[in-house]
N, C-alpha and C. Protein backbone atom coordinates (compact mmCIF):
# COMPACT_ATOMS: atom_id res chain seq x y z
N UNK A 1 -0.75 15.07 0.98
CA UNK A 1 -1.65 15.79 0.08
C UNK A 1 -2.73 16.45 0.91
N UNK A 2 -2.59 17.67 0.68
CA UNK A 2 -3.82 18.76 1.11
C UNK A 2 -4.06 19.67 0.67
N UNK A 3 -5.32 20.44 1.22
CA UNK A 3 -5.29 21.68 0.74
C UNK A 3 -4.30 22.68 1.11
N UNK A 4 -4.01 23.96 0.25
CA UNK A 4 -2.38 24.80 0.31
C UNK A 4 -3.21 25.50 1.48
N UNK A 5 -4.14 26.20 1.80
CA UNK A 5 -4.50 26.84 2.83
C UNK A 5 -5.17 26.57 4.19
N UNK A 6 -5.09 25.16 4.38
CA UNK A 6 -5.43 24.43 5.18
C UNK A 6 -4.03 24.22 6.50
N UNK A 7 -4.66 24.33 7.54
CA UNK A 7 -3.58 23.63 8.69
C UNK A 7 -2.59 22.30 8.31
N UNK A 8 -1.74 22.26 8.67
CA UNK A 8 -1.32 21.10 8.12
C UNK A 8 -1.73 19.78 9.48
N UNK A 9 -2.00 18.70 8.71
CA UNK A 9 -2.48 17.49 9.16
C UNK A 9 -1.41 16.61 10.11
N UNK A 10 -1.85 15.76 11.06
CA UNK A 10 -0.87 14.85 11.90
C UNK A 10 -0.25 14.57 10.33
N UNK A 11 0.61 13.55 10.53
CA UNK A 11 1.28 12.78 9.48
C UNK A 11 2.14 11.77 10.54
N UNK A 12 2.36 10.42 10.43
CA UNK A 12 3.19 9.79 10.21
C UNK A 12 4.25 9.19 9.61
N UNK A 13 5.40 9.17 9.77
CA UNK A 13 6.72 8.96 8.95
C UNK A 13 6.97 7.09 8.97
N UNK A 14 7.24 6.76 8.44
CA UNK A 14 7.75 4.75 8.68
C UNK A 14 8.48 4.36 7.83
N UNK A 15 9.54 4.13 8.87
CA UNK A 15 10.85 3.65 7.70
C UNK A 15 10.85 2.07 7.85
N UNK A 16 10.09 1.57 7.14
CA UNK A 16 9.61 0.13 7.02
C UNK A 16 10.76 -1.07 7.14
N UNK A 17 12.27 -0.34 7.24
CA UNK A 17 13.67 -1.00 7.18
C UNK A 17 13.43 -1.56 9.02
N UNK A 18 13.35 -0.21 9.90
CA UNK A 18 13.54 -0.17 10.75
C UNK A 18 13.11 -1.12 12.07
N UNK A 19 13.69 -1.70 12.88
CA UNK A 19 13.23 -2.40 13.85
C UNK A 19 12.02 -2.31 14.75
N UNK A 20 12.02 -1.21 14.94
CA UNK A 20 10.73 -0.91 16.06
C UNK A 20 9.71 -1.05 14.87
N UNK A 21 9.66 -0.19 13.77
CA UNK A 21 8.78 -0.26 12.47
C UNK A 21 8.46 -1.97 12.09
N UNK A 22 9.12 -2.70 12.43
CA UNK A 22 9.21 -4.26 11.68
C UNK A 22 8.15 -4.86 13.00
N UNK A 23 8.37 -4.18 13.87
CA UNK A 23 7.47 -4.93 15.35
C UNK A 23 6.42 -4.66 15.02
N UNK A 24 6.08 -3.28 14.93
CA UNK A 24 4.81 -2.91 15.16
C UNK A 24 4.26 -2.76 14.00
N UNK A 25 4.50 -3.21 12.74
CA UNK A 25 3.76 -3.97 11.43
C UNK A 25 4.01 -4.77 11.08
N UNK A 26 4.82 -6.01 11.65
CA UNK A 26 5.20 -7.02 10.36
C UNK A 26 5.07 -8.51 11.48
N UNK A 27 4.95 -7.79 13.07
CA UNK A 27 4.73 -9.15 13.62
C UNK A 27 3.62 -9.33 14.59
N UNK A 28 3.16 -10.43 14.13
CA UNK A 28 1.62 -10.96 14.95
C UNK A 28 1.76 -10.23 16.46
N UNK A 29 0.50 -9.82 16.40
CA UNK A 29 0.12 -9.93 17.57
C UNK A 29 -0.77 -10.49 18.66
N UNK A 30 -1.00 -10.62 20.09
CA UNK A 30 -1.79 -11.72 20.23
C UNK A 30 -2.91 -11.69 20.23
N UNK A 31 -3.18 -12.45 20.13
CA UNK A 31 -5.12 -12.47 19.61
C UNK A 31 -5.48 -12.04 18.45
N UNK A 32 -4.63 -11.88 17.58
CA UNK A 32 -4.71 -11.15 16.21
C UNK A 32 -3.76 -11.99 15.11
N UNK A 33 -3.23 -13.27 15.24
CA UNK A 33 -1.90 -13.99 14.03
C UNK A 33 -1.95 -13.03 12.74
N UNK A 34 -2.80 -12.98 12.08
CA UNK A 34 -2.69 -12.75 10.74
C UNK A 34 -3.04 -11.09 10.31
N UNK A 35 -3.06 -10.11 11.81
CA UNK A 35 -2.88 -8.48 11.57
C UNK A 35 -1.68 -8.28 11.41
N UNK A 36 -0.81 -8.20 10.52
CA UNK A 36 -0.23 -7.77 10.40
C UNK A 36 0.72 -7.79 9.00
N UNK A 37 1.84 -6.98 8.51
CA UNK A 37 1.88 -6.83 7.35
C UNK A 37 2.75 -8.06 6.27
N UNK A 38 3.13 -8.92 5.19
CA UNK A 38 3.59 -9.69 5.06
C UNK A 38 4.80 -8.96 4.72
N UNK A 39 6.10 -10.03 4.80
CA UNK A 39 7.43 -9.46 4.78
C UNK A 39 8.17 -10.37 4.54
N UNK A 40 9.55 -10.26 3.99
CA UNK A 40 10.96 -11.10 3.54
C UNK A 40 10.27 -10.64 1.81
N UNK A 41 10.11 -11.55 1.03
CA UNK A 41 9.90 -11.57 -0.54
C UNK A 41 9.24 -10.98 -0.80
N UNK A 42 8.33 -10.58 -0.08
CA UNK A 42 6.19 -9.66 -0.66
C UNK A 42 6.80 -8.53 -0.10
N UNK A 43 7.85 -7.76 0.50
CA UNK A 43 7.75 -6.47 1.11
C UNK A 43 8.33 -5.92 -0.02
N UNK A 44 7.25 -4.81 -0.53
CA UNK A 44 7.66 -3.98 -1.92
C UNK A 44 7.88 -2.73 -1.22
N UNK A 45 7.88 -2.18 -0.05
CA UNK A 45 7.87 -0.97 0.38
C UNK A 45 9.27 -0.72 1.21
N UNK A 46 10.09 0.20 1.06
CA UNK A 46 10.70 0.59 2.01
C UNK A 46 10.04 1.60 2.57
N UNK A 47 9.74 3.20 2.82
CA UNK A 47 9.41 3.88 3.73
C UNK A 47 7.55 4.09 3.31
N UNK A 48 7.00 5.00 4.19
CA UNK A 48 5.45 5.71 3.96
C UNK A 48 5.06 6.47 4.81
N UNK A 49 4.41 7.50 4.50
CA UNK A 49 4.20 8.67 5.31
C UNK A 49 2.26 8.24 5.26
N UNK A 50 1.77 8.23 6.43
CA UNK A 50 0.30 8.04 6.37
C UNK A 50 0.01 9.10 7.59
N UNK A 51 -1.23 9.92 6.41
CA UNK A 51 -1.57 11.05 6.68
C UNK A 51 -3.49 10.82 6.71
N UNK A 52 -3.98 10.27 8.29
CA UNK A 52 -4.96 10.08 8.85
C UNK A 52 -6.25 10.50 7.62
N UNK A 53 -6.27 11.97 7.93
CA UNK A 53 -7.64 12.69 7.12
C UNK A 53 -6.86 13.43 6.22
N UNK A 54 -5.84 13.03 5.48
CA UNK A 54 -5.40 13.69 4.51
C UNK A 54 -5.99 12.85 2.85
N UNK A 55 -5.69 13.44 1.93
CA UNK A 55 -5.85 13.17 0.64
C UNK A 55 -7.03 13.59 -0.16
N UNK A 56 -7.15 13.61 -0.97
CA UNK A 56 -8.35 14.55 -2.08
C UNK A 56 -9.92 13.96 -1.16
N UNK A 57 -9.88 13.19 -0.96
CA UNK A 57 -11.33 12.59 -0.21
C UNK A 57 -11.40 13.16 1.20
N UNK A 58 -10.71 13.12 2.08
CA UNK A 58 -10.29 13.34 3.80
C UNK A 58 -10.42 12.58 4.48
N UNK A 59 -10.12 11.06 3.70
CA UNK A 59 -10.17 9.82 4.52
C UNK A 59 -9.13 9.03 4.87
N UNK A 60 -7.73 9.72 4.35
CA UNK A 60 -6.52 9.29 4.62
C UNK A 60 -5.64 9.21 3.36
N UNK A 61 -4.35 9.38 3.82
CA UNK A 61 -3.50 9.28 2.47
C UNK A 61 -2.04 8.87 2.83
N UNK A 62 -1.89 7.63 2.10
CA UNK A 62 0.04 7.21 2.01
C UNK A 62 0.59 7.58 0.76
N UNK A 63 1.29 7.95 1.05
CA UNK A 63 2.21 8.10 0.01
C UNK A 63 3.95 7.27 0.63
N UNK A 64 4.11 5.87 -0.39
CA UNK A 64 5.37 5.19 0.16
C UNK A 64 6.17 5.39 -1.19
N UNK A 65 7.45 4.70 -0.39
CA UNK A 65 8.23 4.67 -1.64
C UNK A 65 9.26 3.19 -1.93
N UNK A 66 9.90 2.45 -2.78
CA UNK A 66 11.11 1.60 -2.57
C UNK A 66 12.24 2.10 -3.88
N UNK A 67 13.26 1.60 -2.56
CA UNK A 67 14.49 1.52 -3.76
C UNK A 67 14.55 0.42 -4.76
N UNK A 68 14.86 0.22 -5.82
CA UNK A 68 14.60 -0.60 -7.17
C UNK A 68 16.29 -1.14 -6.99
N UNK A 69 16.72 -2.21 -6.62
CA UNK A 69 17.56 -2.90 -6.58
C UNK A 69 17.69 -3.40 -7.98
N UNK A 70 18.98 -3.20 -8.81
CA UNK A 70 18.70 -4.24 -9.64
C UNK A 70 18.61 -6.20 -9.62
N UNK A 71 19.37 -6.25 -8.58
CA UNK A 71 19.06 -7.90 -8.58
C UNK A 71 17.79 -8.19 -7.83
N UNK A 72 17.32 -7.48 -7.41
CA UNK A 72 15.37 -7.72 -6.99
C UNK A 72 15.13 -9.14 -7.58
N UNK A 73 14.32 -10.26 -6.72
CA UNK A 73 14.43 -11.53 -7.12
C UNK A 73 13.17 -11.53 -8.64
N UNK A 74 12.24 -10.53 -8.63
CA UNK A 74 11.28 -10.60 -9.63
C UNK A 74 12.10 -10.57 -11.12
N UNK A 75 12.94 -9.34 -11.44
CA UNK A 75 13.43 -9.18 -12.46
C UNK A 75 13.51 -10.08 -13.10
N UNK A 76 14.76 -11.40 -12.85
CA UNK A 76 14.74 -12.64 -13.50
C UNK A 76 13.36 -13.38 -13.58
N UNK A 77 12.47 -13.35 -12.76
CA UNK A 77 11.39 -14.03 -12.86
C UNK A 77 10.17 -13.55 -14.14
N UNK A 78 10.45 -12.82 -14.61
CA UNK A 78 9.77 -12.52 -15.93
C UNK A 78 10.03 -12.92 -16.67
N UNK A 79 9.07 -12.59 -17.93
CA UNK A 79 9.43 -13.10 -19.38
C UNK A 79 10.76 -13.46 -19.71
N UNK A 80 11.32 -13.93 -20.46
CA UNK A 80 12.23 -14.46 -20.94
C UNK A 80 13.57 -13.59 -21.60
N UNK A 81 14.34 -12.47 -21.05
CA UNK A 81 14.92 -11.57 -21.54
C UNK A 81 14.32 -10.43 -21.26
N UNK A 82 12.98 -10.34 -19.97
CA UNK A 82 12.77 -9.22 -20.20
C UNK A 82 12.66 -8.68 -18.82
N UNK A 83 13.96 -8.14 -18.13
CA UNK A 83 13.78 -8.17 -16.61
C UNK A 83 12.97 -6.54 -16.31
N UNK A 84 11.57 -6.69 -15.95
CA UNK A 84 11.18 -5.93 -15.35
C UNK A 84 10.21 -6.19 -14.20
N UNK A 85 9.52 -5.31 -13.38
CA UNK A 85 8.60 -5.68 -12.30
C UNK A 85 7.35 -5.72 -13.20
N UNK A 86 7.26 -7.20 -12.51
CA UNK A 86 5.54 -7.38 -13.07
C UNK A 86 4.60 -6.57 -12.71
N UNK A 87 4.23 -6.17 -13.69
CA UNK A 87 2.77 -4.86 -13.30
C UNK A 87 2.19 -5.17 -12.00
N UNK A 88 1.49 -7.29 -11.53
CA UNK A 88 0.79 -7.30 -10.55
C UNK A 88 1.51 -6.89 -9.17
N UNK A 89 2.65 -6.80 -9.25
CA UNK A 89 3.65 -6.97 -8.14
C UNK A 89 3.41 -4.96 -7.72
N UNK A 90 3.44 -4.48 -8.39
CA UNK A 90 3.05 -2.70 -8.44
C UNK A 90 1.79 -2.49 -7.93
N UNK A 91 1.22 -3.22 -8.12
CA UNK A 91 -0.49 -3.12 -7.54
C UNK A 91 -0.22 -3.60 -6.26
N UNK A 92 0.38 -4.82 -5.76
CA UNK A 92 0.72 -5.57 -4.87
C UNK A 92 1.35 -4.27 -3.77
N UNK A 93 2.28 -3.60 -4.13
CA UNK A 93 2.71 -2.37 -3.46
C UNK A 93 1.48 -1.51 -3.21
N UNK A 94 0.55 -1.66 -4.01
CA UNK A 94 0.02 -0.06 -3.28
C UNK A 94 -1.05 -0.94 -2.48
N UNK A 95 -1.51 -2.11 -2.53
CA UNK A 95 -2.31 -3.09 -1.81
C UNK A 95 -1.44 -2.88 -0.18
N UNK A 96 -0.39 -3.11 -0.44
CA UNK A 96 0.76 -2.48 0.74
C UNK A 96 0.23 -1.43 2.00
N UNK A 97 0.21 -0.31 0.73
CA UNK A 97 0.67 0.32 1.00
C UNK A 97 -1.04 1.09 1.78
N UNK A 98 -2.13 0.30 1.66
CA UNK A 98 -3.09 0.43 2.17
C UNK A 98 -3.43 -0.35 3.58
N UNK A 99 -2.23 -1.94 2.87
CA UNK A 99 -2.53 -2.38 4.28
C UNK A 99 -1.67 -1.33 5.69
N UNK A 100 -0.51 -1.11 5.52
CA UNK A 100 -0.10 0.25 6.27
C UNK A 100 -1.03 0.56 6.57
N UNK A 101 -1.69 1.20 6.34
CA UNK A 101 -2.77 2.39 6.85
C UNK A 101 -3.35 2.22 7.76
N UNK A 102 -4.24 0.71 7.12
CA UNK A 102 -4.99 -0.12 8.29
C UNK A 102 -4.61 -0.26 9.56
N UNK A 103 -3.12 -1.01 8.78
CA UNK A 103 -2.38 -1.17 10.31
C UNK A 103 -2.22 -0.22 10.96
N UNK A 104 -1.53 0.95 10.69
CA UNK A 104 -1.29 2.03 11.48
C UNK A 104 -2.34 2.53 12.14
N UNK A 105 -3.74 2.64 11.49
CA UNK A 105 -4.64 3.56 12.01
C UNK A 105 -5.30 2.53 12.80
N UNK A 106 -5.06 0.96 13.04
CA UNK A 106 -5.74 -0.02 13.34
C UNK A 106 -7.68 -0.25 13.14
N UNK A 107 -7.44 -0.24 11.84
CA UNK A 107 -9.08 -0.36 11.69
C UNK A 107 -9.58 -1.92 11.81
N UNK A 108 -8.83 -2.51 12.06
CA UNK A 108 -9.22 -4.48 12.61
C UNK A 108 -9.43 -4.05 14.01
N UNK A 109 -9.69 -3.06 14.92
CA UNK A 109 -9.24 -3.19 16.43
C UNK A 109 -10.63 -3.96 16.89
N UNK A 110 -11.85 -3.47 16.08
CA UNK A 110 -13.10 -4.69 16.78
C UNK A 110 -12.89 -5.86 16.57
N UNK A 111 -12.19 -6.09 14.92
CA UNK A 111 -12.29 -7.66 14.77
C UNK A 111 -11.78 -8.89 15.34
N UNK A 112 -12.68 -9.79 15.68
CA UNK A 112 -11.63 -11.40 16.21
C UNK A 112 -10.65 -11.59 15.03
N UNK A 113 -9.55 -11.45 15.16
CA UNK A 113 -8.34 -12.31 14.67
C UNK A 113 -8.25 -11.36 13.18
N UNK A 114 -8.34 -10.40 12.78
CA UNK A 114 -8.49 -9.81 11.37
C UNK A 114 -7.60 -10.21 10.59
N UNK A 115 -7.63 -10.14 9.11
CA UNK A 115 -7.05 -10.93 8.21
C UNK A 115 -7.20 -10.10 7.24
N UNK A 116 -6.73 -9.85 6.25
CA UNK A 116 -6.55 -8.98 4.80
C UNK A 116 -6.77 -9.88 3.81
N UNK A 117 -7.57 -9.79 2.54
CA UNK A 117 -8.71 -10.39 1.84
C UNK A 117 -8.83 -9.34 0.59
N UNK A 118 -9.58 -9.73 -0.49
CA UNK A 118 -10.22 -9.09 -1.74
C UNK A 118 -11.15 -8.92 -1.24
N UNK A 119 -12.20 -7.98 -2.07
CA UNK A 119 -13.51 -7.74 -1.78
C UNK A 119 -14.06 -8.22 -2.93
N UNK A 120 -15.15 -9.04 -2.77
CA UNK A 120 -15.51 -10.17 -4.14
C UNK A 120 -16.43 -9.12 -4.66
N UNK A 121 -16.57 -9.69 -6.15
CA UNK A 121 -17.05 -8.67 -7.01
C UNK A 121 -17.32 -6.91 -6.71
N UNK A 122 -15.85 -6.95 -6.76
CA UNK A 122 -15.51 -4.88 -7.00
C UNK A 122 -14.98 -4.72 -7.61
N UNK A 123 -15.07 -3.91 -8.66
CA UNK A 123 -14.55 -3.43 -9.78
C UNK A 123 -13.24 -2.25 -9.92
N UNK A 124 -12.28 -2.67 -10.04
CA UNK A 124 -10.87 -1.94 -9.90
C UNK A 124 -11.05 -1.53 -11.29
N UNK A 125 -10.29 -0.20 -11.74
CA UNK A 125 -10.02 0.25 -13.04
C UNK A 125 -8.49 0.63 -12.99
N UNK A 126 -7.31 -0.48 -13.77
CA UNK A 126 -5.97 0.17 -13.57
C UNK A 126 -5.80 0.65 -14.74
N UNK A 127 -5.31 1.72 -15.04
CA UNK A 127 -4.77 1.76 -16.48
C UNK A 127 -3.37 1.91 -16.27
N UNK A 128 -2.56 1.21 -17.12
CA UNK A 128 -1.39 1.01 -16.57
C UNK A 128 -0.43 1.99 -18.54
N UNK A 129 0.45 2.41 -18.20
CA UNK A 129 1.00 2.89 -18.93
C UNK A 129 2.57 2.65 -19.17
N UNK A 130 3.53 2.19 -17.99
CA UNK A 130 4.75 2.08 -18.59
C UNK A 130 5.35 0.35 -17.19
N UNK A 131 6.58 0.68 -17.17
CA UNK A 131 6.95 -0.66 -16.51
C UNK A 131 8.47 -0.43 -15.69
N UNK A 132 8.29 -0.73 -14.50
CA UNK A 132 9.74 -0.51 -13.37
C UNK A 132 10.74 -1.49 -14.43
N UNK A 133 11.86 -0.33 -14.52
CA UNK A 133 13.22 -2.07 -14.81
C UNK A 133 13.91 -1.60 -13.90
N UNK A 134 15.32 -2.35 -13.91
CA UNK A 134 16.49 -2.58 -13.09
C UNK A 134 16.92 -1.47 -12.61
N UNK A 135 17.01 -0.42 -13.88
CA UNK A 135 17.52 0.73 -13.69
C UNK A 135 16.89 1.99 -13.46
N UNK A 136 15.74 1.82 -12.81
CA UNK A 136 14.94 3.07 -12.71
C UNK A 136 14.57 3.98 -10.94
N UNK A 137 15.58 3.18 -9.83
CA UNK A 137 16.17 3.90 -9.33
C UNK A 137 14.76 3.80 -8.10
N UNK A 138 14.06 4.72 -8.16
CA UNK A 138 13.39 4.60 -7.09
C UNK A 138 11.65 4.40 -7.73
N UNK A 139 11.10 3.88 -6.78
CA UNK A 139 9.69 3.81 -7.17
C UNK A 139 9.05 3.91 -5.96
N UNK A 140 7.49 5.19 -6.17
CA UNK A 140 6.68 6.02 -5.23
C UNK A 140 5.29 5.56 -5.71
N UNK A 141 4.77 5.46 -4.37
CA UNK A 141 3.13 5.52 -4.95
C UNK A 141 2.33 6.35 -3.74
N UNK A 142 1.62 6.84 -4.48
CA UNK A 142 0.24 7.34 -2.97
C UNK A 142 -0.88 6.82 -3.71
N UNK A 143 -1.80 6.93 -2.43
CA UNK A 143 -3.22 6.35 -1.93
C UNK A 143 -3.97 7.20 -1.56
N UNK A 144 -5.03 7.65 -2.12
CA UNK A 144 -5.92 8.65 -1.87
C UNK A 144 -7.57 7.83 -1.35
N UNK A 145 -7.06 7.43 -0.33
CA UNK A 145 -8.30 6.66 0.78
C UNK A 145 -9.73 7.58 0.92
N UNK A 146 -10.50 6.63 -0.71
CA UNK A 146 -12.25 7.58 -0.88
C UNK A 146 -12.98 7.15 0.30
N UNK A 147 -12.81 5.81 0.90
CA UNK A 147 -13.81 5.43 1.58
C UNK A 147 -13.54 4.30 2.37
N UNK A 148 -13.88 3.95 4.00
CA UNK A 148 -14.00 3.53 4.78
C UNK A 148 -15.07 2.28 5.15
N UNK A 149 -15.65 1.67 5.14
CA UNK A 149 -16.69 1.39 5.04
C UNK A 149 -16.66 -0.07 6.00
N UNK A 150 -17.32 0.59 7.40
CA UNK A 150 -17.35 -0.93 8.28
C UNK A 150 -19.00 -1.42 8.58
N UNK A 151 -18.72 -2.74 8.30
CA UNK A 151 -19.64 -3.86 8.45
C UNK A 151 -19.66 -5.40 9.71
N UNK A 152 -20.68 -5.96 9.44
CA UNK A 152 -20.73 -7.03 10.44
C UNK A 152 -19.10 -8.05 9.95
N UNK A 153 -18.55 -8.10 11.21
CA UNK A 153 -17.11 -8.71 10.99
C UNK A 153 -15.81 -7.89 9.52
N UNK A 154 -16.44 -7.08 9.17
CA UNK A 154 -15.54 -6.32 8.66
C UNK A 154 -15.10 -4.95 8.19
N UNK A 155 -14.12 -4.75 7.76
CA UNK A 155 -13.75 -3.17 7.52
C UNK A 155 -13.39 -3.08 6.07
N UNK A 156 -14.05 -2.15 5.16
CA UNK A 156 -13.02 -2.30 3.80
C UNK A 156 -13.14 -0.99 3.18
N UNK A 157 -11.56 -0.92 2.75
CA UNK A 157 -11.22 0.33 2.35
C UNK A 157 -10.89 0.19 0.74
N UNK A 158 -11.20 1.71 0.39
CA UNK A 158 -11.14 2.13 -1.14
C UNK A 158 -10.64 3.11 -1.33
N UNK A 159 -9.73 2.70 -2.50
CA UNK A 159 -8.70 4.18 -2.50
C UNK A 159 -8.72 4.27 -4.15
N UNK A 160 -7.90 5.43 -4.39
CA UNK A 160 -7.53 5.80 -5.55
C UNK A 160 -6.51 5.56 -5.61
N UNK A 161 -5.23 5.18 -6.31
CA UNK A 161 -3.26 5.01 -6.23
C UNK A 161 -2.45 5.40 -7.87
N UNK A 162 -1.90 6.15 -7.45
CA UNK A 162 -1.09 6.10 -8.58
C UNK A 162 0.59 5.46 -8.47
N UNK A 163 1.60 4.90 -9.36
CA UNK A 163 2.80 4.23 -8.66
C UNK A 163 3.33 5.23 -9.81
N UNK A 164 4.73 5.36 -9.39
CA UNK A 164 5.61 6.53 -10.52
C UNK A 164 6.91 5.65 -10.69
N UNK A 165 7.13 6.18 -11.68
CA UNK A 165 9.30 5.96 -11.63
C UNK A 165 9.25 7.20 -12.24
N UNK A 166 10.29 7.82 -10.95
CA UNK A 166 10.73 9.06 -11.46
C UNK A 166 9.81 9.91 -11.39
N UNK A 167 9.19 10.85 -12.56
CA UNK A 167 8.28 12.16 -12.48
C UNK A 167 7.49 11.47 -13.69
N UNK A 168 7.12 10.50 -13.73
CA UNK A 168 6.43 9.50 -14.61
C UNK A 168 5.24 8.29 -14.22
N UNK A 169 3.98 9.27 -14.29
CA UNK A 169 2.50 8.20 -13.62
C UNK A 169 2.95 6.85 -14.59
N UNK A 170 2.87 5.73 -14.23
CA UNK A 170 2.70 4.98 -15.16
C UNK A 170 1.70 3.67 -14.56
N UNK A 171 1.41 3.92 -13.64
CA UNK A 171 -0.49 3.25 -13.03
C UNK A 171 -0.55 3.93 -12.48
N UNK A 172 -2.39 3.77 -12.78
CA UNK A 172 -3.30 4.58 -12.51
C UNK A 172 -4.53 3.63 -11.90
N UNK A 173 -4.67 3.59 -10.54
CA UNK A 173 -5.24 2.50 -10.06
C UNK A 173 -6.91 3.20 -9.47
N UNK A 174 -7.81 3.00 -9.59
CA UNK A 174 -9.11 3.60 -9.53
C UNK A 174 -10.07 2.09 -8.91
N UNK A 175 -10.43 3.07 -7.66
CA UNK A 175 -11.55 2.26 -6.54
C UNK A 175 -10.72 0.95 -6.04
N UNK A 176 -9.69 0.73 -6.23
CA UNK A 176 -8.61 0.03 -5.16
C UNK A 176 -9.45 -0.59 -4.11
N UNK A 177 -9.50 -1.45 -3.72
CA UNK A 177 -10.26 -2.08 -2.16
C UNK A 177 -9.34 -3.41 -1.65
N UNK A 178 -9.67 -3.33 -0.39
CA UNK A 178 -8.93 -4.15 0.16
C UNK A 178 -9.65 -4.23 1.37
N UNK A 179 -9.88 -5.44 1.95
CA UNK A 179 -10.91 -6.09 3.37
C UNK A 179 -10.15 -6.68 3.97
N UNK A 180 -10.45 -5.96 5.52
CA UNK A 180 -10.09 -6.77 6.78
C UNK A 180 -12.04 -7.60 7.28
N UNK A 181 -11.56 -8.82 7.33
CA UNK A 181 -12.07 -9.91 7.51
C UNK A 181 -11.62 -10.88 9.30
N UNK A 182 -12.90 -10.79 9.89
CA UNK A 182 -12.76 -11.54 10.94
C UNK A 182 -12.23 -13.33 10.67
C-alpha cells in the first residue's frame, strides 16, 4: 500500500513455508530465546510481504496471507456443529503478522533477550463482521503500522488490520498493539 504517484518502496516477500524463512523467524537466536516467531499449531500465516515505510501512516505495512485447509485442527475445536475459525485465532494472525515485521525489521535489536507481550490497558476496537469456514479457500490480512513507539526496555507497535475471505472485510481491527519487552 502506497501512494499511486509515489516511487515504489523496498518491499519484502516471505514465504513463511520455506526453510531459510523458518530460520530466520521461527528459531531462537542467541542471546535472544524468545525473539522469535511461534510455530507448529499458532502459525496462522503462510506467506507476507512487509513493506518498511509503506502503508496509510509511513510506518510500515504487511499484508500476509494463509491457505484455509479444511481439516485445520481449530475447525473441530469450536462450538458444537459449528466448524469455523474462532474470531480470536484471526486477530491472533494479524498479531502475527505484526510480529513479522518486528522480526524482520528487528525492532528488539537493543533489547536483552526480547519477548512479545500485550500492552496493558490499550484499547483495541475490532468490529468483526463475518467468520472463516472450511470452505473459504484463502484468508489475507494487512497491517497498516500508525506507530512505533520505543521506551526504557521496550518497543511497541500499533497498527490498524483488516483480515478478508475472499473480496470480503470481515474484521476490522483499530489501534492493534503489540510489545517487545526485555
Amino acid at each position: 500500500y502506497q501512494q499511486a504517484d509515489a516511487p515504489p518502496l523496498p518491499a519484502t516477500k516471505l514465504n513463511l513455508k520455506a526453510p531459510s524463512t523458518r530460520q530466520q523467524l521461527f528459531q531462537p537466536i542467541d542471546g535472544k530465546p524468545f525473539y522469535h516467531l511461534a510455530g507448529q499449531q499458532l502459525n496462522f500465516l503462510d506467506e507476507a510481504l512487509v513493506i518498511p515505510q509503506g502503508g496509510r501512516h509511513g510506518q510500515g505495512y504487511v499484508f500476509a496471507s494463509r491457505t484455509i485447509d479444511p481439516q485445520d485442527w481449530f475447525f473441530s475445536c469450536h462450538f458444537y456443529q459449528d466448524p469455523v475459525m474462532p474470531g480470536s485465532l484471526g486477530v491472533e494472525a494479524i498479531l502475527q503478522a505484526m510480529q513479522i515485521f518486528a522480526v524482520q525489521q528487528n525492532l528488539g535489536a537493543e533489547l536483552a533477550s526480547p519477548h512479545f507481550t500485550h500492552v496493558p490497558k490499550h484499547k483495541v476496537v475490532w468490529i468483526y463482521r463475518g467468520q472463516m469456514t472450511p470452505v473459504d479457500g484463502t484468508m489475507n490480512l494487512e497491517v497498516h503500522i500508525s506507530k512505533i513507539e520505543r521506551g526504557p526496555n521496550q518497543v511497541v507497535i500499533i497498527g490498524d488490520a483488516s483480515l478478508w475471505k475472499g473480496n470480503m472485510r470481515i474484521y476490522e481491527v483499530k489501534d492493534i498493539a503489540l510489545r517487545l519487552v526485555s
